[in-house]
C-alpha atoms as a PDB file:
ATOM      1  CA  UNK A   1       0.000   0.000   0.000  1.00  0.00           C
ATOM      2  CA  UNK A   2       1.381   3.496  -0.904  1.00  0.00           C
ATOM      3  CA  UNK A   3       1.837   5.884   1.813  1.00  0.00           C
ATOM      4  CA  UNK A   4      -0.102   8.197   0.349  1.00  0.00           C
ATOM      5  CA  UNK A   5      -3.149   5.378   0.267  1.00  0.00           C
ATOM      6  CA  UNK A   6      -2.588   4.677   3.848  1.00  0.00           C
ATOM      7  CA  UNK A   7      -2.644   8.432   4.735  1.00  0.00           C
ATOM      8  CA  UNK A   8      -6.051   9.053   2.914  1.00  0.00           C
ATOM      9  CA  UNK A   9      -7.415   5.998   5.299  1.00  0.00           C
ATOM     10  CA  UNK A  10      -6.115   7.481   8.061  1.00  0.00           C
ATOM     11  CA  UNK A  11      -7.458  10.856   7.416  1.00  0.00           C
ATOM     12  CA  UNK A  12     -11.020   9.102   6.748  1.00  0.00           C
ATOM     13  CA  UNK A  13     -10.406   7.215  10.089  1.00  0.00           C
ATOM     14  CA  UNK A  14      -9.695  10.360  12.347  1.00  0.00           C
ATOM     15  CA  UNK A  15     -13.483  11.877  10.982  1.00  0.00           C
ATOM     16  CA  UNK A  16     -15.166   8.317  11.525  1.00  0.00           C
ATOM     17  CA  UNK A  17     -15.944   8.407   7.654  1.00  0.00           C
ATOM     18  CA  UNK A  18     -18.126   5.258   6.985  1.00  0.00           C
ATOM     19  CA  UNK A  19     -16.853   1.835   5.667  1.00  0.00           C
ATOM     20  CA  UNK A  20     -19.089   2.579   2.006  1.00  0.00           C
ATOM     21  CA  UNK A  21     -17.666   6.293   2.077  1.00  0.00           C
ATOM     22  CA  UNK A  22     -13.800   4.918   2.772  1.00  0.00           C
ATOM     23  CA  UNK A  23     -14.306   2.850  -0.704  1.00  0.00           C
ATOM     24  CA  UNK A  24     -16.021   5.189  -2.653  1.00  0.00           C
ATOM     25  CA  UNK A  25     -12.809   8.320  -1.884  1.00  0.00           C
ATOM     26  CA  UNK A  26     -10.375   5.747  -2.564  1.00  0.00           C
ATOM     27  CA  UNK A  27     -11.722   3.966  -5.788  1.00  0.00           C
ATOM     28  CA  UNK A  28     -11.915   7.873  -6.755  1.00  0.00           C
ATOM     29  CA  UNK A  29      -8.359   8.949  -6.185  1.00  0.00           C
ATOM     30  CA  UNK A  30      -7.369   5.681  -7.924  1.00  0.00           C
ATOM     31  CA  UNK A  31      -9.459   6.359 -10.743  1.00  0.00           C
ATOM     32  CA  UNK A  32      -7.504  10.252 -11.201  1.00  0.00           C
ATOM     33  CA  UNK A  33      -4.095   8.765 -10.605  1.00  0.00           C
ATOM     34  CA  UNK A  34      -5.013   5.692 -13.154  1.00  0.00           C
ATOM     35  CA  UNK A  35      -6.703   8.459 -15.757  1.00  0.00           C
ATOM     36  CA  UNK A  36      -2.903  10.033 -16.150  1.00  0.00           C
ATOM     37  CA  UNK A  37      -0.686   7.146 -15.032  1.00  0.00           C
ATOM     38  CA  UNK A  38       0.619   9.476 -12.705  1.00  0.00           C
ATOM     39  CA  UNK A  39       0.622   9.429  -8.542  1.00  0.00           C
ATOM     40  CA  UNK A  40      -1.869  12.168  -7.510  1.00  0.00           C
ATOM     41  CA  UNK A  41       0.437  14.130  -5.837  1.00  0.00           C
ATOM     42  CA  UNK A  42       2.191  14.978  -9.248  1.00  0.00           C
ATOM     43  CA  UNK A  43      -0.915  16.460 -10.866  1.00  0.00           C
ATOM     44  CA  UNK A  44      -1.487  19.931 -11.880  1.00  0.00           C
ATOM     45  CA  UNK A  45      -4.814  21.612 -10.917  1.00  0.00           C
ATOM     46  CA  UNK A  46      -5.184  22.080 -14.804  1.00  0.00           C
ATOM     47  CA  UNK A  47      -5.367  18.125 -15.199  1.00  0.00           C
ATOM     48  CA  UNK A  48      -7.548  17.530 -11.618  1.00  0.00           C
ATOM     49  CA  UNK A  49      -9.529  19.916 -13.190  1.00  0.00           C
ATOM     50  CA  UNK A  50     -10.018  18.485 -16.708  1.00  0.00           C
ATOM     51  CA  UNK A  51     -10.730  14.765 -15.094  1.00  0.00           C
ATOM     52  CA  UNK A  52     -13.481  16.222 -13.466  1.00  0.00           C
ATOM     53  CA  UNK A  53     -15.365  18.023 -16.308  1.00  0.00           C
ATOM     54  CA  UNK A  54     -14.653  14.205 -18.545  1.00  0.00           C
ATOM     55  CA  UNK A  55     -16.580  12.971 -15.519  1.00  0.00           C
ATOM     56  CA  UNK A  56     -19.336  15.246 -15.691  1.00  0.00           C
ATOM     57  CA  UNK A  57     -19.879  16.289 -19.425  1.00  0.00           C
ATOM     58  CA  UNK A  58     -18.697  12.701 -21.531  1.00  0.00           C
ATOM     59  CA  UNK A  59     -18.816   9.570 -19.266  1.00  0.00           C
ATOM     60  CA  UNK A  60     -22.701  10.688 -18.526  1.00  0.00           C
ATOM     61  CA  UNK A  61     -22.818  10.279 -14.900  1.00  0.00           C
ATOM     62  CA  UNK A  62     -25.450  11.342 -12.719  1.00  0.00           C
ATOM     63  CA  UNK A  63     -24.519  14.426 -10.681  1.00  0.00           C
ATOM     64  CA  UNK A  64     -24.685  12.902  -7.597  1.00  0.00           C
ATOM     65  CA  UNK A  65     -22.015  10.554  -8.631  1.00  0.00           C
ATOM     66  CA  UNK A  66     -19.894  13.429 -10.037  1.00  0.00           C
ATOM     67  CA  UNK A  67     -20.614  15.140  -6.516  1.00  0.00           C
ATOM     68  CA  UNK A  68     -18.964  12.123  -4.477  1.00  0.00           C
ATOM     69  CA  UNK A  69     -16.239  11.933  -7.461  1.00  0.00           C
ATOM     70  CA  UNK A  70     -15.222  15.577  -6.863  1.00  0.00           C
ATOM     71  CA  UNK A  71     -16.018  15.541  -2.881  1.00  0.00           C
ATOM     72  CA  UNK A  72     -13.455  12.455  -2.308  1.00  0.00           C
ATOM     73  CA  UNK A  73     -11.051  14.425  -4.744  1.00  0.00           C
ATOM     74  CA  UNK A  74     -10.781  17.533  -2.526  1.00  0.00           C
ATOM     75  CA  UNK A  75     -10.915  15.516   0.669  1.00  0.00           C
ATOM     76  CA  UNK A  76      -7.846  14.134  -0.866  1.00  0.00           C
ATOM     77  CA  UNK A  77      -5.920  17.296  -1.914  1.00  0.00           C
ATOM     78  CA  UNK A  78      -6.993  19.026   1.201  1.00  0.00           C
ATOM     79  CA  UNK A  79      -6.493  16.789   3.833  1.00  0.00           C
ATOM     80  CA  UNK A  80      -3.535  14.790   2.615  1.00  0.00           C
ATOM     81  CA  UNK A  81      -1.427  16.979   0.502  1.00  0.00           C
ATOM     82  CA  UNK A  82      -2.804  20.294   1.735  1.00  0.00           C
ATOM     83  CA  UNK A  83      -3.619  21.815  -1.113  1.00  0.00           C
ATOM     84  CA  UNK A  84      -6.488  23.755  -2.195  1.00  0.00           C
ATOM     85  CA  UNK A  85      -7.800  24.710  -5.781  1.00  0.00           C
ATOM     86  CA  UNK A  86      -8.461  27.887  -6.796  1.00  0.00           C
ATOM     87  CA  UNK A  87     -12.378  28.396  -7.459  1.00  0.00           C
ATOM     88  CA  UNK A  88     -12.622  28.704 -11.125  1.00  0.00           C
ATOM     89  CA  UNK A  89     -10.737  25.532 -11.439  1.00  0.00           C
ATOM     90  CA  UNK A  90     -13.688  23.479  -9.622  1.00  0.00           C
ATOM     91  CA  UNK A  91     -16.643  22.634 -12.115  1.00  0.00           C
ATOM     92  CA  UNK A  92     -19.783  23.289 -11.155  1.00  0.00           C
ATOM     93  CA  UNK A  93     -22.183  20.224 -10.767  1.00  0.00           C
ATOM     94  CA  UNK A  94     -25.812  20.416 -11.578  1.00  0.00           C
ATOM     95  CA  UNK A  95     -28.137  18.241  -9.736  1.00  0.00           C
ATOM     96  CA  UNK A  96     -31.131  16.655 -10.508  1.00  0.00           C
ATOM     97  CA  UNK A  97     -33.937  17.557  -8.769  1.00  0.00           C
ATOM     98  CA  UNK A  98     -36.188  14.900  -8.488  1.00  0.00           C
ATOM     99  CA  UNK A  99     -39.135  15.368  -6.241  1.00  0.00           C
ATOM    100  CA  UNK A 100     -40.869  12.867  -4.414  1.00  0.00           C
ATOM    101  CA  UNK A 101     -44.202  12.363  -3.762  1.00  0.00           C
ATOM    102  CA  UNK A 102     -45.828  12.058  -0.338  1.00  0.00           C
ATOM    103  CA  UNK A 103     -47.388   8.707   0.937  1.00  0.00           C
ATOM    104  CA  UNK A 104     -50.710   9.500   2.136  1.00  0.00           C
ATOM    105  CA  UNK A 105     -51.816   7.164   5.116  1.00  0.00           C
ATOM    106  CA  UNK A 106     -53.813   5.289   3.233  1.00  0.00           C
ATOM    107  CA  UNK A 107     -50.739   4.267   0.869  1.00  0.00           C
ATOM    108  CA  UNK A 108     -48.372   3.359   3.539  1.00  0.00           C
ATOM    109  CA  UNK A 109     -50.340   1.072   5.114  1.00  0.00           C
ATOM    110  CA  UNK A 110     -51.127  -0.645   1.254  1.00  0.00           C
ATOM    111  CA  UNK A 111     -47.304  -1.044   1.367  1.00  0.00           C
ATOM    112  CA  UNK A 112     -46.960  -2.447   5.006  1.00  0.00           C
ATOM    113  CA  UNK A 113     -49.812  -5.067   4.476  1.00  0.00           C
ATOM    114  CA  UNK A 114     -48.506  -6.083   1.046  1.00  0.00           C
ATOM    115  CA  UNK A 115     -45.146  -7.263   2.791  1.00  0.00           C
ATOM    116  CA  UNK A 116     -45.191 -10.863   2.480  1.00  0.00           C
ATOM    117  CA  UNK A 117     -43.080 -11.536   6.044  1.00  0.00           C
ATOM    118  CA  UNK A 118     -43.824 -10.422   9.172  1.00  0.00           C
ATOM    119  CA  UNK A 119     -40.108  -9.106  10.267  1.00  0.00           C
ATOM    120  CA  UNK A 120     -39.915  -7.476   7.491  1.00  0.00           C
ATOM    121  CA  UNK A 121     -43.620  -5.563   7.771  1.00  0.00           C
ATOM    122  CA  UNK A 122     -42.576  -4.274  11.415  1.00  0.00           C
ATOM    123  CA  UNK A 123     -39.190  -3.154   9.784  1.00  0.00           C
ATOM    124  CA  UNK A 124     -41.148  -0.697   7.490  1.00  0.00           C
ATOM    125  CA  UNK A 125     -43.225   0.435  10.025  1.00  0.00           C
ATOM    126  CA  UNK A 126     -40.696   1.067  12.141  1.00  0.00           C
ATOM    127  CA  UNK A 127     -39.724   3.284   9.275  1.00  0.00           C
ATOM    128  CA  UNK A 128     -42.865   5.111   9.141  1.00  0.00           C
ATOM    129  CA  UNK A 129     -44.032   5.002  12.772  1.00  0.00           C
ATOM    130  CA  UNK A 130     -40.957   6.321  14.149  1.00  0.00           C
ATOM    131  CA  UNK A 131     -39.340   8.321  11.011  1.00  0.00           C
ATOM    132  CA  UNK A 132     -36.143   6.279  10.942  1.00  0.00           C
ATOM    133  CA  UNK A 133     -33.650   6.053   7.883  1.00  0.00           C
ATOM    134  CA  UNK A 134     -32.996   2.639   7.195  1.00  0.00           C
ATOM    135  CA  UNK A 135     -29.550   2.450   7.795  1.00  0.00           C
ATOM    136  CA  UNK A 136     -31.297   2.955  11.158  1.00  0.00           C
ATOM    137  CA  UNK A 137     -33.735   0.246  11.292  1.00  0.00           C
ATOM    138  CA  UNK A 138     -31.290  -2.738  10.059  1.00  0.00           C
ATOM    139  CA  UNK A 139     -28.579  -1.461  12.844  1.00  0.00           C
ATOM    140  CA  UNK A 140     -31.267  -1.513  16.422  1.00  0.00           C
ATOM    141  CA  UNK A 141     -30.638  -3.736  18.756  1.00  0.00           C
ATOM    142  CA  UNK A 142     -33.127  -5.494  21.232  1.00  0.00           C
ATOM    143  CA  UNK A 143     -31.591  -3.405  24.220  1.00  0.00           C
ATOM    144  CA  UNK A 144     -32.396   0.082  22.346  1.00  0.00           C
ATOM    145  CA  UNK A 145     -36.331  -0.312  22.840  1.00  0.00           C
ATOM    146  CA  UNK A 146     -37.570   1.024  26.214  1.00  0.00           C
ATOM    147  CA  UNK A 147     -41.071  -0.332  26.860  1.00  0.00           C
ATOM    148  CA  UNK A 148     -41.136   1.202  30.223  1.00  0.00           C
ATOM    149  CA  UNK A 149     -40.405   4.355  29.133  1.00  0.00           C
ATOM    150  CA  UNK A 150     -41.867   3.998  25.935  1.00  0.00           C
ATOM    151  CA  UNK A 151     -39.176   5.233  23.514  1.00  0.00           C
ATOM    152  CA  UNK A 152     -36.599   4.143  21.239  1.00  0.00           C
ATOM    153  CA  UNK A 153     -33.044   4.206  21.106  1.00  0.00           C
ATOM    154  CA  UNK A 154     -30.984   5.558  17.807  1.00  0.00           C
ATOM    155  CA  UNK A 155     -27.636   5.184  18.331  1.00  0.00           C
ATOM    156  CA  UNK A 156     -25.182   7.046  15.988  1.00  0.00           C
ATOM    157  CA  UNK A 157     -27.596   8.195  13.599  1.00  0.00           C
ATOM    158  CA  UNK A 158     -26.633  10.339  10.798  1.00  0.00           C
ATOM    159  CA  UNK A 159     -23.924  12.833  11.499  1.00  0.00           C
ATOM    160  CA  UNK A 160     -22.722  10.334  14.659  1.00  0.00           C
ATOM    161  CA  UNK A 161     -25.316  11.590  17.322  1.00  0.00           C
ATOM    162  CA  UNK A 162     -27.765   9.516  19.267  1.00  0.00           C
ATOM    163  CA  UNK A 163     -31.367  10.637  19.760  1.00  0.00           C
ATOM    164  CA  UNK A 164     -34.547   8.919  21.552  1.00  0.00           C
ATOM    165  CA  UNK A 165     -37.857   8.653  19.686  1.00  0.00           C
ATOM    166  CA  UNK A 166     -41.247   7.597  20.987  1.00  0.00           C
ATOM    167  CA  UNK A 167     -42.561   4.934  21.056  1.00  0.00           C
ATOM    168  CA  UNK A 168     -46.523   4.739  20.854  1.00  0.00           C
ATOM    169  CA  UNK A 169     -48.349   1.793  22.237  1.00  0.00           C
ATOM    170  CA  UNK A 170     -49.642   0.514  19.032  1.00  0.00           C
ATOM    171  CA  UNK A 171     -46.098   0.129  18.069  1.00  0.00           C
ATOM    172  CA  UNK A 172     -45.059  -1.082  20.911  1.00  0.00           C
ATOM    173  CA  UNK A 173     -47.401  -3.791  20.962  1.00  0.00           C
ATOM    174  CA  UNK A 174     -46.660  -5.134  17.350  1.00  0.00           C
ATOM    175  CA  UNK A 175     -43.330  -5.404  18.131  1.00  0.00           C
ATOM    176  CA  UNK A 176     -43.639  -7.447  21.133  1.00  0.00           C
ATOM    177  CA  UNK A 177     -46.008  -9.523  18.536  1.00  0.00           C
ATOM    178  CA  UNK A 178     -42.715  -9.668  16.443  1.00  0.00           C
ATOM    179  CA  UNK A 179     -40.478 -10.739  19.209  1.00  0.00           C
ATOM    180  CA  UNK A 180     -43.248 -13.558  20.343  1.00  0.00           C
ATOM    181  CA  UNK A 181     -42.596 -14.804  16.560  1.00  0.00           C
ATOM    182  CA  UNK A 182     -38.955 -14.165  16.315  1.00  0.00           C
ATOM    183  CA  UNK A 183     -37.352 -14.011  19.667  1.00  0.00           C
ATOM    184  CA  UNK A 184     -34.438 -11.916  18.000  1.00  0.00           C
ATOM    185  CA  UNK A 185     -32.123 -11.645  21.355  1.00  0.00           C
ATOM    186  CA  UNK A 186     -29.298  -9.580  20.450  1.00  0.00           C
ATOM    187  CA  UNK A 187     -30.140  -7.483  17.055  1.00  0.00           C
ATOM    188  CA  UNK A 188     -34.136  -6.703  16.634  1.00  0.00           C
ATOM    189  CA  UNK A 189     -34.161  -7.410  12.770  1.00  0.00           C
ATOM    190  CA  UNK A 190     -31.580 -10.515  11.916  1.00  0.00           C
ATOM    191  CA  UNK A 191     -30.766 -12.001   8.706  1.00  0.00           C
ATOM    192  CA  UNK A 192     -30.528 -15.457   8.322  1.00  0.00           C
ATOM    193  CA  UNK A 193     -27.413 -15.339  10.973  1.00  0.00           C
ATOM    194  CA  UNK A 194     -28.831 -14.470  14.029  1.00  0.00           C
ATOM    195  CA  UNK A 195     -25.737 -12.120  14.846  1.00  0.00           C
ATOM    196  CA  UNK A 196     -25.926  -9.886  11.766  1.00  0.00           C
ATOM    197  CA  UNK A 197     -28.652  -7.276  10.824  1.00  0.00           C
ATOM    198  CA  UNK A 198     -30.916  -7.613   7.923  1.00  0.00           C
ATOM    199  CA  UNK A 199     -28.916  -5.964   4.980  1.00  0.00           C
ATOM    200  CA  UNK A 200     -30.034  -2.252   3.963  1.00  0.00           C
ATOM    201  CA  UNK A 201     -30.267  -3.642   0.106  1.00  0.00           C
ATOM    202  CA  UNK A 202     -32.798  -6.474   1.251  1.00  0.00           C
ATOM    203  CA  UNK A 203     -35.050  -3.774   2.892  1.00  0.00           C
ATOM    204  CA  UNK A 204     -35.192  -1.912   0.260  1.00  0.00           C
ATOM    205  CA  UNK A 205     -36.349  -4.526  -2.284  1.00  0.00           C
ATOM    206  CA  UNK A 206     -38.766  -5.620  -0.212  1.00  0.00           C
ATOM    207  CA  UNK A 207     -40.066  -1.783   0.049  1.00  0.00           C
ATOM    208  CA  UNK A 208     -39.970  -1.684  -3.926  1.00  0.00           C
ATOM    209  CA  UNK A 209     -41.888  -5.193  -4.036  1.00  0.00           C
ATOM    210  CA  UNK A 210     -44.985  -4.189  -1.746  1.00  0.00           C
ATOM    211  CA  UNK A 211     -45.310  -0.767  -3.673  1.00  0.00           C
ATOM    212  CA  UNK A 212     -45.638  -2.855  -6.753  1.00  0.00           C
ATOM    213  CA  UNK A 213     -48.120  -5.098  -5.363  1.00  0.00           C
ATOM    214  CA  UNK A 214     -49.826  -2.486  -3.731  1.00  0.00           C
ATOM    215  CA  UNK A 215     -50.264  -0.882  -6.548  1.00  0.00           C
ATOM    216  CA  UNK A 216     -48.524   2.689  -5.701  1.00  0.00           C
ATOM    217  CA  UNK A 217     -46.787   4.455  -8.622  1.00  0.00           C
ATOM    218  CA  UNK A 218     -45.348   7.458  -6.804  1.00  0.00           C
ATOM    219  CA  UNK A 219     -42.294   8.668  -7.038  1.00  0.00           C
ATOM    220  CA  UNK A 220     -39.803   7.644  -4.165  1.00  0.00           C
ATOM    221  CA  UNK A 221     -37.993   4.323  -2.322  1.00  0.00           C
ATOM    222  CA  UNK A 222     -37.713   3.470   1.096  1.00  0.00           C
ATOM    223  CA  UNK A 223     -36.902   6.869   2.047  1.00  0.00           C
ATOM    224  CA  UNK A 224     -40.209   8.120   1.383  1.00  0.00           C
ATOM    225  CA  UNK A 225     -41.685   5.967   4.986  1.00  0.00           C
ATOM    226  CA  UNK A 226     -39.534   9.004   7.102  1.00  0.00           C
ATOM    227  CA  UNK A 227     -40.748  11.671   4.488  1.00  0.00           C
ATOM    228  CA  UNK A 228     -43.801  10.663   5.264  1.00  0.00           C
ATOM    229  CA  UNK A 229     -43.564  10.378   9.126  1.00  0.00           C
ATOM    230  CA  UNK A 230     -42.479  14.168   8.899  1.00  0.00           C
ATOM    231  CA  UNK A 231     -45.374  15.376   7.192  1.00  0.00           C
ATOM    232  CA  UNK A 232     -47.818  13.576   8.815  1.00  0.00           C
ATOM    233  CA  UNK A 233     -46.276  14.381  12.042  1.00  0.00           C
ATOM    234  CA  UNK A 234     -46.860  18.333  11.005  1.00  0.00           C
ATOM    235  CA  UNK A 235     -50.507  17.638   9.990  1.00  0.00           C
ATOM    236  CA  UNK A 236     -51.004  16.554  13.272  1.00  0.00           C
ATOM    237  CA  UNK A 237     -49.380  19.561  15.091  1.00  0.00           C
ATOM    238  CA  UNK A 238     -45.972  18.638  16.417  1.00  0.00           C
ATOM    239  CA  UNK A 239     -44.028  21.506  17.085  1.00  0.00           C
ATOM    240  CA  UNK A 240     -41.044  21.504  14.196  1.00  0.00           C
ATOM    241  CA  UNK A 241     -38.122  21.726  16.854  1.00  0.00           C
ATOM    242  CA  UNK A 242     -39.487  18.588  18.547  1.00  0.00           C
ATOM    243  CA  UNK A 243     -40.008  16.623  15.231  1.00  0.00           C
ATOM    244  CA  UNK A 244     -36.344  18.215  14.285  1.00  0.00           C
ATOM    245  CA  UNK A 245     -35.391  16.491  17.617  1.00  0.00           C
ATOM    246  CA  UNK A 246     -37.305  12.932  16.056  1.00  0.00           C
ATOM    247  CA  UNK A 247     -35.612  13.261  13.399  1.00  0.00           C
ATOM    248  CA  UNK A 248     -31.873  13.947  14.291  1.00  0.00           C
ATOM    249  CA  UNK A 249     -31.548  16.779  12.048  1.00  0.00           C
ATOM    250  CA  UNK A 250     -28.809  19.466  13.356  1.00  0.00           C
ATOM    251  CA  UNK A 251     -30.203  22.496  11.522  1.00  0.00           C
ATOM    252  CA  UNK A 252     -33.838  22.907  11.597  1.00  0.00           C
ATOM    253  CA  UNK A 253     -33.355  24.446   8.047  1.00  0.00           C
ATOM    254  CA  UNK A 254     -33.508  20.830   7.288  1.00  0.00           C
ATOM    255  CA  UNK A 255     -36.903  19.827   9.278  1.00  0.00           C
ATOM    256  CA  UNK A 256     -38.696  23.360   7.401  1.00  0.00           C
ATOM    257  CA  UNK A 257     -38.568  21.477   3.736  1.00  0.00           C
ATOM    258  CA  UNK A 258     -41.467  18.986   5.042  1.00  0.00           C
ATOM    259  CA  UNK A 259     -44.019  22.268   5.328  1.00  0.00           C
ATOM    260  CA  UNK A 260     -44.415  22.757   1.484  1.00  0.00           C
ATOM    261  CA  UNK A 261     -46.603  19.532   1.691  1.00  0.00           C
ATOM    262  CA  UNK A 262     -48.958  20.587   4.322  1.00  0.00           C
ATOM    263  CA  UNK A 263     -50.795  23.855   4.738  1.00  0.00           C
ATOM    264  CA  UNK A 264     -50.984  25.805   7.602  1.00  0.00           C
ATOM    265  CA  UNK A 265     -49.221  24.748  10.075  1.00  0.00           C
ATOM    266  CA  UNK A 266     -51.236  24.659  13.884  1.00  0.00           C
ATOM    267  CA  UNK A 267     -48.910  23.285  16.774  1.00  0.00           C
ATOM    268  CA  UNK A 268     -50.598  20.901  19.435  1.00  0.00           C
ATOM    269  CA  UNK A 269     -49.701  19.566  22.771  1.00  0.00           C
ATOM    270  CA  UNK A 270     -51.660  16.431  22.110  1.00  0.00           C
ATOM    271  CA  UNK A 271     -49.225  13.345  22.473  1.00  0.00           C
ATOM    272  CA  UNK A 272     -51.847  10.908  21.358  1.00  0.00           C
ATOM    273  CA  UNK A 273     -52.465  12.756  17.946  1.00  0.00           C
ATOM    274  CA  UNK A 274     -48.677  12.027  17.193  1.00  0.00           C
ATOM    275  CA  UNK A 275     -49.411   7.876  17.657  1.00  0.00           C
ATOM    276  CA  UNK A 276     -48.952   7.538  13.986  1.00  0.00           C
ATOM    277  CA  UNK A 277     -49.253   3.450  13.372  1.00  0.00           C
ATOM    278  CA  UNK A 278     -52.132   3.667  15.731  1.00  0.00           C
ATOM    279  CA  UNK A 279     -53.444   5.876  13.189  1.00  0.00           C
ATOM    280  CA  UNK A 280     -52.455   4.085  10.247  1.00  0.00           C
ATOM    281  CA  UNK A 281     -54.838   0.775  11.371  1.00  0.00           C
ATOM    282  CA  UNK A 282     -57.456   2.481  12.941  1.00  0.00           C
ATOM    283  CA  UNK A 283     -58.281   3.957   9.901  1.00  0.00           C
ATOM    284  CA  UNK A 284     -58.428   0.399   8.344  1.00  0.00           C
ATOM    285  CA  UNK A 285     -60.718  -1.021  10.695  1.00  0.00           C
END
């Protein structure tokens, strides 16, 4: 391994960079230093600069793959070799904007029924019912739920910081209905090995399939459960820095994109009105 290699791990290491994040920066800075035949450290700004408009104009990538090309390039420069690029050099990167649609109730709970397994039905609902990412979901543990206290344990969400979420009783009680199947001991949604989580990838199908069977076309994977959870979560009147809180989001700039879906927005003190899954099936009764 070239020093140079080892010191970009190391860098990634000291910020806590994530394992799919570590490969991505390095198979980038390979790709530059394999595009010249030349170590990174020898190339002009003129040629980092010219790899990066190739990426973006003629080997048609999507821009959010030319955004993690170009952030793992400067990560590189700036961090290894400490070297920065002068503005113009840096080529600006257009992104999509793809807007998804909002899951009304009635669609979510399509979806949930439609899942053909039990483990994996609470899984989404955990999803919508508590607003989690599911890179969230795959990684709780049995420990992290807190039936007497009625709240949830995220540990190391997004950005590295843990958060509680509430539990409502509805939820609470389907997943003691999923342990009394299951009796998962150590993680709460196992693969086939007992010891290891569900995979993020098999979630995700399994969203995709119920949609399909369920019959909703909208716009939007997995992802859309916690959109969802926000908006609904507004329509019922929780105040946006306690639903920034739910969420884990550190600005609240972040939390204020979910009120273009709703209308006005009226804050309540009502806990109960914030019981979403108890929502969802009372509805269907």
């Amino acid at each position: 391994m070239s020093p140079l290699r080892q010191q970009l791990i190391d860098e990634m290491a000291v910020r806590r960079f994530s394992p799919k994040t570590h490969a991505s920066y390095l198979r980038w800075v390979k790709d530059l230093s394999t595009t010249y035949d030349l170590s990174p450290d020898l190339l002009t700004d003129q040629q980092i600069s010219a790899y990066l408009r190739t990426l973006i104009k003629e080997r048609n990538l999507s821009s959010s793959t030319c955004a993690q090309a170009l952030n793992a390039i400067l990560f590189f420069y700036r961090a290894v070799l400490n070297r920065e690029f002068e503005e113009r050099l840096v080529p600006p990167i257009k992104r999509a904007s793809k807007i998804p649609e909002l899951l009304n109730r009635e669609e979510v709970r399509s979806i949930i029924s439609h899942c053909r397994s039990l483990k994996y039905q609470t899984a989404l609902e955990m999803c919508y019912g508590c607003g989690l990412r599911v890179s969230e979901v795959v990684g709780l543990y049995v420990k992290d739920i807190d039936g007497a206290a009625k709240r949830l344990h995220i540990h190391c969400g997004k950005g590295k910081k843990d958060r509680f979420v509430p539990l409502g009783d509805s939820q609470l009680n389907h997943l003691r209905n999923y342990w009394r199947h299951y009796h998962p001991t150590v993680v709460l949604f196992p693969s086939l090995e007992p010891e290891k989580p569900l995979g993020i990838s098999s979630l995700q199908k399994c969203f995709k399939a119920a949609k399909v069977e369920a019959n909703v076309r909208k716009l939007g994977g997995i992802h859309a459960l916690r959109h969802a959870y926000a908006t609904h979560q507004l329509e019922s009147g929780m105040p946006l820095n306690v639903l920034q809180r739910y969420l884990g989001h550190s600005n609240i700039k972040t939390t204020l994109r979910y009120t273009h879906w709703i209308g006005h927005h009226n804050e309540s003190s009502d806990g109960s009105k914030f019981d979403l899954v108890a929502q969802l099936w009372e509805e269907s009764e």
